[in-house]
C-alpha atoms as a PDB file:
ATOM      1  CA  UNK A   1       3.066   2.470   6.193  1.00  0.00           C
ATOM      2  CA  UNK A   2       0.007   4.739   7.498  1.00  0.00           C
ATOM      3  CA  UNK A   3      -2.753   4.014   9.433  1.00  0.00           C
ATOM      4  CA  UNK A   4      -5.520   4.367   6.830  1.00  0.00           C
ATOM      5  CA  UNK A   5      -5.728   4.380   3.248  1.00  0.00           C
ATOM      6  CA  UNK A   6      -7.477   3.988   0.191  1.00  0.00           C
ATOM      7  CA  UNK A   7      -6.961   0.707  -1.356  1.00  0.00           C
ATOM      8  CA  UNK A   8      -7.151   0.016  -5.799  1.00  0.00           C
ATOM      9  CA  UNK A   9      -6.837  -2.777  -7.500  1.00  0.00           C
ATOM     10  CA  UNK A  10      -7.024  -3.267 -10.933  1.00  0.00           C
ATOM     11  CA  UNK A  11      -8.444  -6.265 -12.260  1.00  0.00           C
ATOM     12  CA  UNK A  12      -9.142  -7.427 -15.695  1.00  0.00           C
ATOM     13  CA  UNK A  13     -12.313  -6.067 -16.138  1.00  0.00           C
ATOM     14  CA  UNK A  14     -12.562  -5.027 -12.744  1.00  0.00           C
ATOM     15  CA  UNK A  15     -11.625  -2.383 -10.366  1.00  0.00           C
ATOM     16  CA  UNK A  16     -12.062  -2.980  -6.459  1.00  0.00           C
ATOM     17  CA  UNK A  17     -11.555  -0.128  -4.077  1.00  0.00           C
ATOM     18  CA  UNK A  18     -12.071  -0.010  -0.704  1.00  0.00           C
ATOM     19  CA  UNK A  19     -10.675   2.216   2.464  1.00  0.00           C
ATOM     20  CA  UNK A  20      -9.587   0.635   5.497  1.00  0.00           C
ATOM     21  CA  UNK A  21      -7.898   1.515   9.155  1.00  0.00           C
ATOM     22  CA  UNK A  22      -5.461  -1.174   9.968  1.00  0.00           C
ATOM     23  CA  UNK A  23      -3.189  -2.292  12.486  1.00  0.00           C
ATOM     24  CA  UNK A  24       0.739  -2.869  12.543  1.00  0.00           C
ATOM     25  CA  UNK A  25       1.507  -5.266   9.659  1.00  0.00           C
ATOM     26  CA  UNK A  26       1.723  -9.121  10.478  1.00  0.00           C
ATOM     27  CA  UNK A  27       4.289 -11.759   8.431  1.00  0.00           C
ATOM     28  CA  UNK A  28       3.044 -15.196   8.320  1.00  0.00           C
ATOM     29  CA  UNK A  29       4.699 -18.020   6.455  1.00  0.00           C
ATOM     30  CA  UNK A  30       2.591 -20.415   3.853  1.00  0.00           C
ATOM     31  CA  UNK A  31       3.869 -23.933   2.252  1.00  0.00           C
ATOM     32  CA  UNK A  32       2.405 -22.577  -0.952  1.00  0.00           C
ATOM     33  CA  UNK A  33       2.836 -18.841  -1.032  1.00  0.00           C
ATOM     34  CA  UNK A  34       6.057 -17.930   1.247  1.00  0.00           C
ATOM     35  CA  UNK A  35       5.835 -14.914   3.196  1.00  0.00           C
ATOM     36  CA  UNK A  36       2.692 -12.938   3.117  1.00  0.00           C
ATOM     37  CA  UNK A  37       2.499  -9.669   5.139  1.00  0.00           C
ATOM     38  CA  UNK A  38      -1.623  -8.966   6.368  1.00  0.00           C
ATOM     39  CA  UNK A  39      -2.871  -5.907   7.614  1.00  0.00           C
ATOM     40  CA  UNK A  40      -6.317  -5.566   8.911  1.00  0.00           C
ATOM     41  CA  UNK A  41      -8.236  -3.220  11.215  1.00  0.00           C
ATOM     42  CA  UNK A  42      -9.548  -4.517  15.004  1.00  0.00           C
ATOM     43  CA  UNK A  43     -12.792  -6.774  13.771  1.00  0.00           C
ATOM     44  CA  UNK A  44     -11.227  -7.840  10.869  1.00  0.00           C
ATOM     45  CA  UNK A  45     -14.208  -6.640   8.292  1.00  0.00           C
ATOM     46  CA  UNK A  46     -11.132  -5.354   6.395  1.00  0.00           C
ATOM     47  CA  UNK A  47      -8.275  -7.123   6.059  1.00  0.00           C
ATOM     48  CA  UNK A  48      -5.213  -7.034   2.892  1.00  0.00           C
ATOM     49  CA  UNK A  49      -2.770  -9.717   2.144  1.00  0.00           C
ATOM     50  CA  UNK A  50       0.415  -9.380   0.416  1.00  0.00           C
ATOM     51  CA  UNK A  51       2.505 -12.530  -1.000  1.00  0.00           C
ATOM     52  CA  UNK A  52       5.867 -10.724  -0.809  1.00  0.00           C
ATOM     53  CA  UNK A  53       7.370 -13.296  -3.508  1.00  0.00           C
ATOM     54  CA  UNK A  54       4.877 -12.116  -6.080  1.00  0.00           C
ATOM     55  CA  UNK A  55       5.694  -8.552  -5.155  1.00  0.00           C
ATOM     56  CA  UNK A  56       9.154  -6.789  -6.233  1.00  0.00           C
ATOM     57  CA  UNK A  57       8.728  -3.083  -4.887  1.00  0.00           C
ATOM     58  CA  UNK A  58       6.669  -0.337  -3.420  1.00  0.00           C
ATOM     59  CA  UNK A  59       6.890   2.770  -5.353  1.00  0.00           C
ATOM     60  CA  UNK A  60       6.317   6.061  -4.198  1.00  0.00           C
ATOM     61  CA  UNK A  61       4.335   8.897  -6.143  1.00  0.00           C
ATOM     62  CA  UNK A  62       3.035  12.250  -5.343  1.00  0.00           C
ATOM     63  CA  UNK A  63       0.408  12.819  -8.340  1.00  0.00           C
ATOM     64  CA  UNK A  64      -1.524  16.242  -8.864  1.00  0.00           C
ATOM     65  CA  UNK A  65      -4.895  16.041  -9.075  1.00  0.00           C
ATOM     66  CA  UNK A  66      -7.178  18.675 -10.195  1.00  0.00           C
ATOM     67  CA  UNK A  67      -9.456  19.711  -7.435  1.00  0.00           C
ATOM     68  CA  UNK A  68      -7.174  18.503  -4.861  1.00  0.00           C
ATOM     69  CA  UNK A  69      -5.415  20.825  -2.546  1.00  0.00           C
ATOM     70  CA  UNK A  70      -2.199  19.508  -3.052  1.00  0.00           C
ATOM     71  CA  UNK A  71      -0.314  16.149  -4.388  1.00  0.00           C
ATOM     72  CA  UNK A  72      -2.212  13.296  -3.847  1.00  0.00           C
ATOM     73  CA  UNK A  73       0.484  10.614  -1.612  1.00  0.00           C
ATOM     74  CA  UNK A  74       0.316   6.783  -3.487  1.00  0.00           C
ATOM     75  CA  UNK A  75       2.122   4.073  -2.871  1.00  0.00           C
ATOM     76  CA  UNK A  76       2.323   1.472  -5.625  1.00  0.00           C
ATOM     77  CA  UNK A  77       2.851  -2.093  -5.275  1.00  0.00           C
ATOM     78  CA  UNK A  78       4.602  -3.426  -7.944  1.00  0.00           C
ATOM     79  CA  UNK A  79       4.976  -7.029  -9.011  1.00  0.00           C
ATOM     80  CA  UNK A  80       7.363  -9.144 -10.280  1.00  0.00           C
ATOM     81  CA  UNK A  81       6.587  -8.503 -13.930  1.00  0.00           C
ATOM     82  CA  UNK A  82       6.728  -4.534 -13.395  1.00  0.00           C
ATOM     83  CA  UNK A  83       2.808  -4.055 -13.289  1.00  0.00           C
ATOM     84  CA  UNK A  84       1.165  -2.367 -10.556  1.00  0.00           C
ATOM     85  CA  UNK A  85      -0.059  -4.853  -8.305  1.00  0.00           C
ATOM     86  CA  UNK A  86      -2.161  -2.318  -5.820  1.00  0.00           C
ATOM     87  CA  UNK A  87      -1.982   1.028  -5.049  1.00  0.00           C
ATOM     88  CA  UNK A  88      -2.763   2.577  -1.793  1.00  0.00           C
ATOM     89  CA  UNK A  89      -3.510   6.154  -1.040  1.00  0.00           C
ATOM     90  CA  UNK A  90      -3.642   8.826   1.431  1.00  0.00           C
ATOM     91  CA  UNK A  91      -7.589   8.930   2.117  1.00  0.00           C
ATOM     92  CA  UNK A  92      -8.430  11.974   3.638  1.00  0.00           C
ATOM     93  CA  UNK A  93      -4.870  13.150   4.945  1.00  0.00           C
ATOM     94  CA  UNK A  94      -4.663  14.568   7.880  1.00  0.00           C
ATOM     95  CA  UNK A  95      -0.926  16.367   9.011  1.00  0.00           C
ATOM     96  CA  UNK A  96       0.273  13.003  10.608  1.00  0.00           C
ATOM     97  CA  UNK A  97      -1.261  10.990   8.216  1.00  0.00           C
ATOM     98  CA  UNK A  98       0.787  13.160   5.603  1.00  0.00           C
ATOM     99  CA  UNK A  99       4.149  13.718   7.516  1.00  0.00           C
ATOM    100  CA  UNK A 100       4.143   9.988   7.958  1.00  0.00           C
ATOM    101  CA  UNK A 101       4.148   9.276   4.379  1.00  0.00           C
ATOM    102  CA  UNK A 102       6.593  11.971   3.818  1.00  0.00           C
ATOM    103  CA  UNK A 103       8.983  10.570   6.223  1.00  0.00           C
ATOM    104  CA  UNK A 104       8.789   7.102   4.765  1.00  0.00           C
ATOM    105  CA  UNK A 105       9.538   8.558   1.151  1.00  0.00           C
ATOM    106  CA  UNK A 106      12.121  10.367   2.705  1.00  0.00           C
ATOM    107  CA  UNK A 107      13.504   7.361   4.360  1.00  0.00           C
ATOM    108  CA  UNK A 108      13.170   4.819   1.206  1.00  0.00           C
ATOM    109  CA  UNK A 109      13.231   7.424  -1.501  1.00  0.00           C
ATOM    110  CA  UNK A 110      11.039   6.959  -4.858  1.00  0.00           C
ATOM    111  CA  UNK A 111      10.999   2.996  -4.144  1.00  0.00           C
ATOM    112  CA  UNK A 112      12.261   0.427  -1.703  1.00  0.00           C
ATOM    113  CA  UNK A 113      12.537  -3.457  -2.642  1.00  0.00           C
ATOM    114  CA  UNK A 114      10.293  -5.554  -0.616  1.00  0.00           C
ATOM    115  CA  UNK A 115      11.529  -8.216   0.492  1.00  0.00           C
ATOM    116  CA  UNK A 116      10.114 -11.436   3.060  1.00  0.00           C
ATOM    117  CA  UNK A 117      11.822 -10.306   6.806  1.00  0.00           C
END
């Protein structure tokens, strides 16, 4: 995806946001979960894990924002019951940061299906 993001998720009761830098995405394979894809920046103080069989599709959404310069860039993580698992945003989007996200949308169009590799 990009390189650094905002992170929400939406709990029951609860909502947990946090912004992270990360590193190329890593697949690892549980007995219990499947495939789960973990991204996490250099020391590791941030760190996101996704168990691709609970996870159907990544949606994404340009949403206007008032006060915002332009469209805010989201991708949404979407389970297997249609709910929004996570999103992630643009935080603080530079011109790479946004031509990256563009190109990916571009690429995948409004969703792609995620799937274990």
């Amino acid at each position: 995806m990009f390189a650094h993001g905002r992170f929400a998720l939406v709990g029951t009761g609860c909502i947990l946001e946090s912004v992270g830098d990360w590193s190329p995405v890593r697949y690892s394979d549980s007995a219990a979960r499947g495939t789960i894809a973990t991204i996490s920046n250099g020391d590791k103080s941030f760190e996101a894990h996704f168990v691709l069989s609970k996870l159907s599709e990544a949606r994404f959404a340009l949403v206007d924002r008032p006060g915002l310069a332009g469209p805010l860039r989201v991708v949404r993580l979407v389970n297997k019951d249609g709910a929004v698992a996570m999103s992630i945003m643009l935080h603080k989007p530079g011109d790479a940061q946004t031509a990256a996200w563009d190109a990916l949308r571009q690429r995948y169009g409004d969703s792609v299906s995620l799937e274990a590799p």
